[in-house]
Protein backbone atom coordinates (compact mmCIF):
# COMPACT_ATOMS: atom_id res chain seq x y z
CA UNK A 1 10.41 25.82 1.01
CA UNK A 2 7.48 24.69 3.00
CA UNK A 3 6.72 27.14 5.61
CA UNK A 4 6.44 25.82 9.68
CA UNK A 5 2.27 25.79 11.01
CA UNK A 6 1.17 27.22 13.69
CA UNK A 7 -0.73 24.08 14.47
CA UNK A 8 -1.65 20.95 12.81
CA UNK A 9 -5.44 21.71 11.59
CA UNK A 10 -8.32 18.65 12.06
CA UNK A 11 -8.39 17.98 8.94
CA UNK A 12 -4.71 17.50 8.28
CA UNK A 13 -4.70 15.19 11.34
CA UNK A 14 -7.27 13.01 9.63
CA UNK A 15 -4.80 13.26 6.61
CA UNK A 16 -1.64 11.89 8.62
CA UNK A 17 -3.94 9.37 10.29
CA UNK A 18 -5.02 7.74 6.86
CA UNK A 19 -1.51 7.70 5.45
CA UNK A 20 -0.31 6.51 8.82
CA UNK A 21 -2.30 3.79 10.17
CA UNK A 22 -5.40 3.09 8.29
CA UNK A 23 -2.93 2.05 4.77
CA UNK A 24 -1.04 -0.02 5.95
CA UNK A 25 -3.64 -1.99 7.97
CA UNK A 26 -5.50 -1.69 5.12
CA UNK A 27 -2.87 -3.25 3.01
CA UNK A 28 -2.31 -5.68 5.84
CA UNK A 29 -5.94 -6.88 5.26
CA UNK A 30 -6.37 -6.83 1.68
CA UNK A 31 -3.01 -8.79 0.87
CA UNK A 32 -2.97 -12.61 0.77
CA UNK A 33 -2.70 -13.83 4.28
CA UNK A 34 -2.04 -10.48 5.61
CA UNK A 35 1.71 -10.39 4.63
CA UNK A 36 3.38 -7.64 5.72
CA UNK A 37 5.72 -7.49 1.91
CA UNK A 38 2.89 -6.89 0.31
CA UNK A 39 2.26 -3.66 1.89
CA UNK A 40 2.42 -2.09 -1.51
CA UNK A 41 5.54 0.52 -1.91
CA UNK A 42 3.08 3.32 -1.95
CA UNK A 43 1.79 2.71 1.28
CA UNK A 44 5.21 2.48 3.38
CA UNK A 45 8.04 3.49 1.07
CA UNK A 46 6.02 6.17 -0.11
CA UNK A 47 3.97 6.18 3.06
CA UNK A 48 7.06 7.79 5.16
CA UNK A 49 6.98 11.02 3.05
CA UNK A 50 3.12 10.93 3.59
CA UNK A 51 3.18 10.37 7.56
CA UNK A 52 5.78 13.04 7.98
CA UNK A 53 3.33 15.41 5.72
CA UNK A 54 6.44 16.91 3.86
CA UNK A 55 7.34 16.51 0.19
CA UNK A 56 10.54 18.86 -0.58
CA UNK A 57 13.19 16.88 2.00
CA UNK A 58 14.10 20.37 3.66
CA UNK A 59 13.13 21.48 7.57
CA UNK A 60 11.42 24.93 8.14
CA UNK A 61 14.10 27.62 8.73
CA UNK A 62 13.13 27.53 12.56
CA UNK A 63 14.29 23.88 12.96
CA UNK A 64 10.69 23.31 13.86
CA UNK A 65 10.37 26.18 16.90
CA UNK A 66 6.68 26.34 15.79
CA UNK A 67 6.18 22.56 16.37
CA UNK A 68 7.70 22.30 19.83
CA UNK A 69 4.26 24.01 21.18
CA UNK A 70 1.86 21.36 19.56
CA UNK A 71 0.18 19.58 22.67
CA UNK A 72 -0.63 15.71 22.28
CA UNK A 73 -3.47 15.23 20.57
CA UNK A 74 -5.73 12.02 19.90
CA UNK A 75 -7.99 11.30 17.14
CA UNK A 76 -10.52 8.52 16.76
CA UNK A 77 -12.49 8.30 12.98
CA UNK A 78 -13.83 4.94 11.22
CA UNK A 79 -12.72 4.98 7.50
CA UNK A 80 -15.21 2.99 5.03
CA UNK A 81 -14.18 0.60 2.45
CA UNK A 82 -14.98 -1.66 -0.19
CA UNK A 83 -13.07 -3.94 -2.97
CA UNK A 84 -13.24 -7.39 -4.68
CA UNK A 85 -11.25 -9.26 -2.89
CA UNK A 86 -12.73 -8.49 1.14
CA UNK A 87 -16.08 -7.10 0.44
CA UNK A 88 -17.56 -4.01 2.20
CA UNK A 89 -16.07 -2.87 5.72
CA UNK A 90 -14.81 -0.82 7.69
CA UNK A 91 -11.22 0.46 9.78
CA UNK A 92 -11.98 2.23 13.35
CA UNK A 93 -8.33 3.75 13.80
CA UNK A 94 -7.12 5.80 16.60
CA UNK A 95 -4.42 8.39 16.48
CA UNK A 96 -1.98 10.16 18.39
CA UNK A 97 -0.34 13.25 17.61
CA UNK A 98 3.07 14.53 19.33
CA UNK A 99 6.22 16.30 19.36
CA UNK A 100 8.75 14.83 22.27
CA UNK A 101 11.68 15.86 20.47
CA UNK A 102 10.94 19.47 18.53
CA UNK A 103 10.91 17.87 15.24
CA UNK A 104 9.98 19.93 11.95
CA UNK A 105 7.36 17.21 11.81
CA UNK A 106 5.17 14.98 14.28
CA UNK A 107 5.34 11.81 15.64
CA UNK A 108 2.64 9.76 14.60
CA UNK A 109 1.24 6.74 16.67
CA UNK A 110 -1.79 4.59 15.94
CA UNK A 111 -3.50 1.63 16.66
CA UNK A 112 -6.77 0.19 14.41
CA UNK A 113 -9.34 -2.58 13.46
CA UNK A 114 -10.86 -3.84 10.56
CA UNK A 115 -13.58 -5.92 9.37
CA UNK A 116 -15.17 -6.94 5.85
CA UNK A 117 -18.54 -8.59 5.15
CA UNK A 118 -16.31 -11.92 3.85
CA UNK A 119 -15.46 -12.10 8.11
CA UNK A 120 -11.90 -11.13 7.78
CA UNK A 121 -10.77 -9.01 10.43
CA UNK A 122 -7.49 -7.25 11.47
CA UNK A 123 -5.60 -5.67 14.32
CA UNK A 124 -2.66 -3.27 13.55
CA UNK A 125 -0.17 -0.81 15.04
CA UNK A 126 2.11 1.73 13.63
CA UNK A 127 4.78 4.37 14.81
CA UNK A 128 6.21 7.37 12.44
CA UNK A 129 8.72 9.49 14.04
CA UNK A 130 11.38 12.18 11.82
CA UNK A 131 14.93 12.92 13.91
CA UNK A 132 17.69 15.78 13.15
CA UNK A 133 15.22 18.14 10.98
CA UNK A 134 13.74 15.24 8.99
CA UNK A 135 17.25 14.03 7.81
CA UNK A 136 16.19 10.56 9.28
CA UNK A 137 12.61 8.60 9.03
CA UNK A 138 11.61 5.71 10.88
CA UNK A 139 8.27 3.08 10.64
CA UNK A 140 7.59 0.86 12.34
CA UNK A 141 4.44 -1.20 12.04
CA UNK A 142 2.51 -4.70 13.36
CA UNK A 143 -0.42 -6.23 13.15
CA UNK A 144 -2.15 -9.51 13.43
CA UNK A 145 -5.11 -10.78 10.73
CA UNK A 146 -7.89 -13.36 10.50
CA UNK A 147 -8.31 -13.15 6.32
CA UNK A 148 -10.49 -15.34 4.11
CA UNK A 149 -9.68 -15.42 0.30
CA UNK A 150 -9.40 -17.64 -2.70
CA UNK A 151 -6.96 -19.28 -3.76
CA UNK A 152 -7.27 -19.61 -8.17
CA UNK A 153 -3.44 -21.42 -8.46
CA UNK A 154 -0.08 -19.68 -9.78
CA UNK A 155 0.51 -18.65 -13.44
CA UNK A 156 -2.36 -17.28 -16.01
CA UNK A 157 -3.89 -20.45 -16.97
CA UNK A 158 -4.90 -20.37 -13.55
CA UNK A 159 -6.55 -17.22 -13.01
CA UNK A 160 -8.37 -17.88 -16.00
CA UNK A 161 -9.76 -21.40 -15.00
CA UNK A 162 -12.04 -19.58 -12.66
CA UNK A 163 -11.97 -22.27 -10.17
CA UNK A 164 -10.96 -21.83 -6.51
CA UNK A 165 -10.50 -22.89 -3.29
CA UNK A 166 -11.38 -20.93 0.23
CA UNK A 167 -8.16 -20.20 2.57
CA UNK A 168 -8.54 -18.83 6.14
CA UNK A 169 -5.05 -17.50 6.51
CA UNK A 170 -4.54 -16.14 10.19
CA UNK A 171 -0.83 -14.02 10.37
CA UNK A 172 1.25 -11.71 12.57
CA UNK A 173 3.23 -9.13 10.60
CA UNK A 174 5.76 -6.84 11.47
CA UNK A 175 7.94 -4.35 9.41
CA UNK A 176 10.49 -1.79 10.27
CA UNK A 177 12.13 0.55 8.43
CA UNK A 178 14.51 3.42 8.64
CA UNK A 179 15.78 5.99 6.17
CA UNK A 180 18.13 8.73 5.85
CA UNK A 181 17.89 12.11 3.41
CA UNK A 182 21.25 12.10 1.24
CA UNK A 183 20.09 14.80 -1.11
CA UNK A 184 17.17 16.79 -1.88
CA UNK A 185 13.80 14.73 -2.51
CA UNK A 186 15.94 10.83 -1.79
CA UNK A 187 16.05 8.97 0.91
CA UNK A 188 17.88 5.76 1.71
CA UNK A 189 17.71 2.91 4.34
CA UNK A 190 16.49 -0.70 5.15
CA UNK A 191 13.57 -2.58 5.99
CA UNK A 192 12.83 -6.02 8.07
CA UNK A 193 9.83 -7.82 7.60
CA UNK A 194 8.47 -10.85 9.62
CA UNK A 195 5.50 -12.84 9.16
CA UNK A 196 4.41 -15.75 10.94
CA UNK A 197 1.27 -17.25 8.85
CA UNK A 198 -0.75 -20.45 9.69
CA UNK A 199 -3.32 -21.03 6.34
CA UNK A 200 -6.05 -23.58 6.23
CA UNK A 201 -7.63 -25.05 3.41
CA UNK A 202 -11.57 -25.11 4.35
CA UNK A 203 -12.16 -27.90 1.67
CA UNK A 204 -9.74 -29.29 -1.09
CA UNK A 205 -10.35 -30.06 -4.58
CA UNK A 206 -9.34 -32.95 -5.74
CA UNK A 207 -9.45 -32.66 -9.26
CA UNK A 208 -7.36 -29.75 -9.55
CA UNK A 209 -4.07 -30.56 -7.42
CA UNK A 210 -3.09 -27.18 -7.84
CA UNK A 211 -5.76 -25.48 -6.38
CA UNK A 212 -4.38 -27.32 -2.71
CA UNK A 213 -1.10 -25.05 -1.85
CA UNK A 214 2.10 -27.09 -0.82
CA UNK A 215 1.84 -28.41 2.71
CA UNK A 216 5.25 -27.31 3.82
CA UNK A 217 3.39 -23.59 2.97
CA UNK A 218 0.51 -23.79 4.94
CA UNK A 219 2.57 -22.90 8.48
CA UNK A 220 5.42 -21.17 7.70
CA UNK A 221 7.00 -18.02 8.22
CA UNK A 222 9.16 -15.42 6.74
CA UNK A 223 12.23 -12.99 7.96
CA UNK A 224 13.91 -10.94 5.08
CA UNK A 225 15.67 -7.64 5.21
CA UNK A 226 17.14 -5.83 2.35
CA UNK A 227 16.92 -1.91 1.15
CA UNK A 228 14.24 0.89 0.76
CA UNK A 229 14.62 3.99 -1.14
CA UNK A 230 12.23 6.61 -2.12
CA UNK A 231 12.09 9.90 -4.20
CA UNK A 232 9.74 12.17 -3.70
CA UNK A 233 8.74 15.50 -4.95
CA UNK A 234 5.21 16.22 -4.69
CA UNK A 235 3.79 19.24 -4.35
CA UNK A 236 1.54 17.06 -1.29
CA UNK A 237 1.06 13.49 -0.12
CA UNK A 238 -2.57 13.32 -1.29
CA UNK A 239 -4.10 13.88 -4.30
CA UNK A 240 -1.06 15.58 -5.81
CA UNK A 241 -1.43 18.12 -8.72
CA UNK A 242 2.62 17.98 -9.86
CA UNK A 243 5.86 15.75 -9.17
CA UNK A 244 6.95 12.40 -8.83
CA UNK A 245 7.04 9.76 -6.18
CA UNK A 246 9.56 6.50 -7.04
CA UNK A 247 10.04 3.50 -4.36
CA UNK A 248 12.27 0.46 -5.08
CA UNK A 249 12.50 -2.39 -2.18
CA UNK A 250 14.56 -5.33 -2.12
CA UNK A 251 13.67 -8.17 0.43
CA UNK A 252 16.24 -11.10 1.20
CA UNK A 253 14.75 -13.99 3.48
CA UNK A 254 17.36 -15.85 4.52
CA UNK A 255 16.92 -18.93 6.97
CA UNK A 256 19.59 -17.29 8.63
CA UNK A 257 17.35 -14.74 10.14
CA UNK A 258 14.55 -17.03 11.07
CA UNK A 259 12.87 -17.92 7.51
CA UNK A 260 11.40 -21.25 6.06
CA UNK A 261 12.20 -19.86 2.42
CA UNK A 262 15.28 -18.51 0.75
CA UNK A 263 14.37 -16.26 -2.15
CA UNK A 264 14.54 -12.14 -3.17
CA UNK A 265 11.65 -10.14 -4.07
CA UNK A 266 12.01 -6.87 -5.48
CA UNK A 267 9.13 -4.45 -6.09
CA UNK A 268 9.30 -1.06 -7.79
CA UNK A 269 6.59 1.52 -8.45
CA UNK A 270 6.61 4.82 -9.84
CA UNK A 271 3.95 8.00 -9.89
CA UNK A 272 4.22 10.96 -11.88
CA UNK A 273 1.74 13.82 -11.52
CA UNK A 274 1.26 16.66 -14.49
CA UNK A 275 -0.47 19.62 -14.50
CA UNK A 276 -2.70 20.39 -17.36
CA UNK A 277 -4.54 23.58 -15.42
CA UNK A 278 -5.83 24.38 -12.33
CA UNK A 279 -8.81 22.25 -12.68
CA UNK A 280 -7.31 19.06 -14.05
CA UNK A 281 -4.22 16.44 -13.28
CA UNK A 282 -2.72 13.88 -15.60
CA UNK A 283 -1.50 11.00 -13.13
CA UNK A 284 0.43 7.99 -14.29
CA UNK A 285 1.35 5.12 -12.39
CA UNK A 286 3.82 1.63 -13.44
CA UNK A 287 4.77 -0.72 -11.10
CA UNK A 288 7.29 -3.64 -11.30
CA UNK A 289 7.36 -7.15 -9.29
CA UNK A 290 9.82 -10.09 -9.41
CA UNK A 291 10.37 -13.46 -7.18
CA UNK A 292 13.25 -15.54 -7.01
CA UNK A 293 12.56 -19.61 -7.17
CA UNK A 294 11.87 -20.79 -3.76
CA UNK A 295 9.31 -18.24 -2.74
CA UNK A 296 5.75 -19.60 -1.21
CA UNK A 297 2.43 -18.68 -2.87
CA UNK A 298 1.55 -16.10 -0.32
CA UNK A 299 4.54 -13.96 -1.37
CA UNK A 300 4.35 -13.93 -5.19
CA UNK A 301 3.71 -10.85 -7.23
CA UNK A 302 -0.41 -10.70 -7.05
CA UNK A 303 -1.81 -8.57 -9.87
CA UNK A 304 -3.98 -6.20 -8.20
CA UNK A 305 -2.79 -5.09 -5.09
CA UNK A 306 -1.78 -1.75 -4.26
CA UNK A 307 -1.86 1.10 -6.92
CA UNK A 308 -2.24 -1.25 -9.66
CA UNK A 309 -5.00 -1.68 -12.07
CA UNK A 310 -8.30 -1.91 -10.83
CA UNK A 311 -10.81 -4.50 -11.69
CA UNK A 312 -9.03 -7.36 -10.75
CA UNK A 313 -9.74 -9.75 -7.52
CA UNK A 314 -6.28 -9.58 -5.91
CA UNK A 315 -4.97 -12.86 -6.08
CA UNK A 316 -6.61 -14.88 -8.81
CA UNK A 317 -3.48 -13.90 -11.16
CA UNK A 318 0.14 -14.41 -9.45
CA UNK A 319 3.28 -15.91 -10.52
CA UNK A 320 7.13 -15.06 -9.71
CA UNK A 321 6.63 -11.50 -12.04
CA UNK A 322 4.45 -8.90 -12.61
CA UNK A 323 4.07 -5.49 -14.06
CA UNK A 324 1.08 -2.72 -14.62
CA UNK A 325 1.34 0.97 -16.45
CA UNK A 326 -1.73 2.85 -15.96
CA UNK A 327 -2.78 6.73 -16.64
CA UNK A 328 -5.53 8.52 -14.80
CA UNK A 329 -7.49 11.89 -15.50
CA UNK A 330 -8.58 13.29 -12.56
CA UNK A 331 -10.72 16.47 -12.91
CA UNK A 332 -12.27 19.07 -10.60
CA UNK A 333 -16.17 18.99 -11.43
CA UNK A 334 -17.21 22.36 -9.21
CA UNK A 335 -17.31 23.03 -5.63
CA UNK A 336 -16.42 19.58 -3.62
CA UNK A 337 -16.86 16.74 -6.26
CA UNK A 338 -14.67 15.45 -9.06
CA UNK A 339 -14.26 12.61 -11.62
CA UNK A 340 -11.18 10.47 -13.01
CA UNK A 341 -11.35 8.00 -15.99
CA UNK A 342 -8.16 5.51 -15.61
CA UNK A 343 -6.81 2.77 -18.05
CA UNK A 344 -4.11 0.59 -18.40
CA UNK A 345 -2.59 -2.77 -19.01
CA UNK A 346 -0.46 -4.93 -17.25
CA UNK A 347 0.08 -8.70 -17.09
CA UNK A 348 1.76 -11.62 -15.01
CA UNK A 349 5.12 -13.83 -16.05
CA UNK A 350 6.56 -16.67 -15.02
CA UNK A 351 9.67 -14.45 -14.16
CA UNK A 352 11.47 -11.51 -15.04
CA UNK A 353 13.66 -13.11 -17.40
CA UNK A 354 10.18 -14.14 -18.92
CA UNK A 355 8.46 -11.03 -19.92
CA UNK A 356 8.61 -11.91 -22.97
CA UNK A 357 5.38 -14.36 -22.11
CA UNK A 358 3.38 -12.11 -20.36
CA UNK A 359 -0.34 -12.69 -19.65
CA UNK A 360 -1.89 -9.28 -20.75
CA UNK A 361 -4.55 -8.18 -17.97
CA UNK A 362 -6.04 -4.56 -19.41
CA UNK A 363 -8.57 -2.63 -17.29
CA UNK A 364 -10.53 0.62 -17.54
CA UNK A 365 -12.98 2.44 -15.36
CA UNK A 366 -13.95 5.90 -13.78
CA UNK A 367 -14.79 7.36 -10.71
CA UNK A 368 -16.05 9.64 -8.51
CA UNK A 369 -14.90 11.88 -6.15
CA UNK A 370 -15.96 14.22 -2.66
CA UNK A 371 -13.54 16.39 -1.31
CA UNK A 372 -13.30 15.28 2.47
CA UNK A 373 -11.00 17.34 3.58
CA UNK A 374 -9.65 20.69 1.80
CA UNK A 375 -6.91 21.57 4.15
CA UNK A 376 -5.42 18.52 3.33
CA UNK A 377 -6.73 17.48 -0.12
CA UNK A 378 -8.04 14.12 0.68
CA UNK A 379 -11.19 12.94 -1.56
CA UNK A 380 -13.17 9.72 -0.63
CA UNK A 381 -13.18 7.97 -3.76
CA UNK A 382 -15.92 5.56 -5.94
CA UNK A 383 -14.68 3.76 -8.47
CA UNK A 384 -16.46 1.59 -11.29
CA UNK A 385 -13.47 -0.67 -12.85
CA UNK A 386 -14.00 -3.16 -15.82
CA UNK A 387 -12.00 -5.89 -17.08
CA UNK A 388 -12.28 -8.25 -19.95
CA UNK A 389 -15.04 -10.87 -17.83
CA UNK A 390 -16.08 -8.59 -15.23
CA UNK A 391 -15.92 -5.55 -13.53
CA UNK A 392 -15.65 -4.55 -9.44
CA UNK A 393 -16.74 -1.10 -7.29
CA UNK A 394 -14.01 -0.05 -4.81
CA UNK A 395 -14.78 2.53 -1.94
CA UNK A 396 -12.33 4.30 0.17
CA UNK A 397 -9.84 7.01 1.17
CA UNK A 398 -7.55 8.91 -0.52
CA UNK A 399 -6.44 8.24 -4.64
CA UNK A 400 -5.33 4.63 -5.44
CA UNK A 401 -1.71 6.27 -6.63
């Protein structure tokens, strides 16, 4: 059983301030059109257990006494990044720390910007608060962005073509969701997304129709609901060295609540974390997407996002299904650096019904690794990822799963 800290260190503020804010407006960014649903599981399902800081579901045998003395207290830290699909930037997020009710755990609440070298930018917000000893979680989380990507079509034959058009998708997002501990390491609740998106074409191909998304898409907006759960038994949020962290999330837009579209998505990812000594960690990582008929282009499964394979411009391959397994070495090199080789395959179908005609996607790659933070086990992270065509550098925070 964890044992209650006298304080929350510097460094482990920095920790809850990455898993807090600076992911999910990440994610907010780096998805197509800034939709909120494609904050990947890891980032909010998972992302509760990693804002609260605990792994093991149980409350210090105090109830917390230790935690009712923490005064407020504000951080401010910009958090570097790079990946296909944005460019280079940078997030400049702003934290505060807090304890109004006694709680085992703190409230967390931040507010951020980012911008890439592509001239997409982002706004966000995001609350994390734990009630009755951690037996309930809440998030809650908005943001507005300004993102420019391209658009390659839906299905494989697309992504392969190569060809594109250039979207300026400008959204407000909003998610909240609440969870309750029913046994040790699970947690169960709901979550409500909204997203209001207005998407421009900046110039239309007419010899590929397909390339121009459906009018009726281009200002829209969704409102789905539906339930979260997450297991979790990590021996810590970041760079883990044992345990397993599962998220499944079901999404219903109805035009009932407000939506243009009436579909399901469901998206499930899991992580498992081995041992092999002291110095070394065997990390796996599978992930599973599927879209009913009926849902826009902005909301199909997008191979690439998240914790799945690397290499890949997120994006260029989507259709209404989608699945990745992936293994990762990661191994301590001396002092504050590290290295991980990764590989895996994955692929895109035209629905879950339809795995059966999978496009296979492999990737590959390795990295490196500086230990920013010790108290709290977070490494900044270069990777090198190849594909079959091409190959991508991503820079940023904290492992990829």
């Amino acid at each position: 059983m964890r044992q209650p800290a006298r304080r929350i260190g510097r460094e482990r503020k920095f920790a809850l301030l990455v898993a807090g804010l600076a992911m999910p407006l990440a994610s907010l960014a780096s998805a197509q059109d800034g939709h909120v649903g494609d904050i990947s599981s890891n980032a909010i399902a998972g992302g509760t257990a990693q804002a609260q800081g605990s792994s093991d579901g149980a409350a210090p045998p105090d109830g917390g006494a230790a935690s009712r003395a923490m005064k407020p207290d504000l951080l401010i830290v910009p958090i570097p990044m790079s990946n296909p699909t944005l460019g280079a930037g940078v997030t400049v997020a702003g934290v505060l720390f807090y304890n109004p009710n006694g709680s085992s755990e703190p409230w967390v609440t931040g507010v951020g910007g980012m911008y890439s070298s592509n001239k997409s930018w982002g706004a966000a917000a995001f609350h994390s608060m734990s009630l009755a000893k951690d037996k309930f979680r809440v998030i809650a989380f908005g943001g507005y962005a300004d993102i420019n990507m391209k658009f390659y079509g839906i299905g494989p034959n697309a992504g392969d073509r190569g060809l594109s058009v250039d979207l300026e998708d400008r959204g407000a997002a909003a998610l909240l969701q609440g969870q309750f501990r029913f046994a040790r390491h699970f947690y169960a609740g709901a979550r409500y997304e909204f997203l209001d998106l207005r998407s421009k074409i900046k110039l239309e191909n007419p010899l590929f129709p397909d390339l121009n998304p459906p009018r009726n898409e281009l200002r829209s907006r969704l409102s789905a609901i539906g339930p979260a759960i997450t297991y979790d038994s990590r021996d810590k949020s970041f760079a883990p060295h044992r345990g397993a962290l599962v998220t499944a999330v079901g999404m219903f837009n109805i035009k009932g609540l407000g939506s243009d579209f009436s579909y399901n998505k469901w998206q499930f990812a899991a992580n498992a974390y081995f041992p092999v000594r002291t110095s070394s960690t065997f990390a796996v990582h599978a992930s599973l997407c599927g879209v009913s008929k009926g849902g826009p282009f902005y909301d199909l499964c997008m191979y690439g996002q998240g914790g799945d394979l690397r290499g890949y411009e997120m994006g260029r391959y989507r259709d209404r299904a989608s699945w990745t397994v992936q293994a990762e070495w990661r191994q301590h090199m001396g002092g504050k650096f590290g290295a991980v080789f990764f590989g895996g395959i994955g692929g895109i179908a035209p629905s879950l019904g339809n795995l059966d005609k999978t496009k296979f996607l492999p990737g590959a790659g390795m990295g490196l690794r500086y230990l920013a933070s010790k108290e709290a086990g977070v490494n900044l992270r270069l990777d090198f990822a190849m594909r079959k065509d091409s190959h991508a550098v991503y820079f940023g925070i904290g492992e990829v799963f």
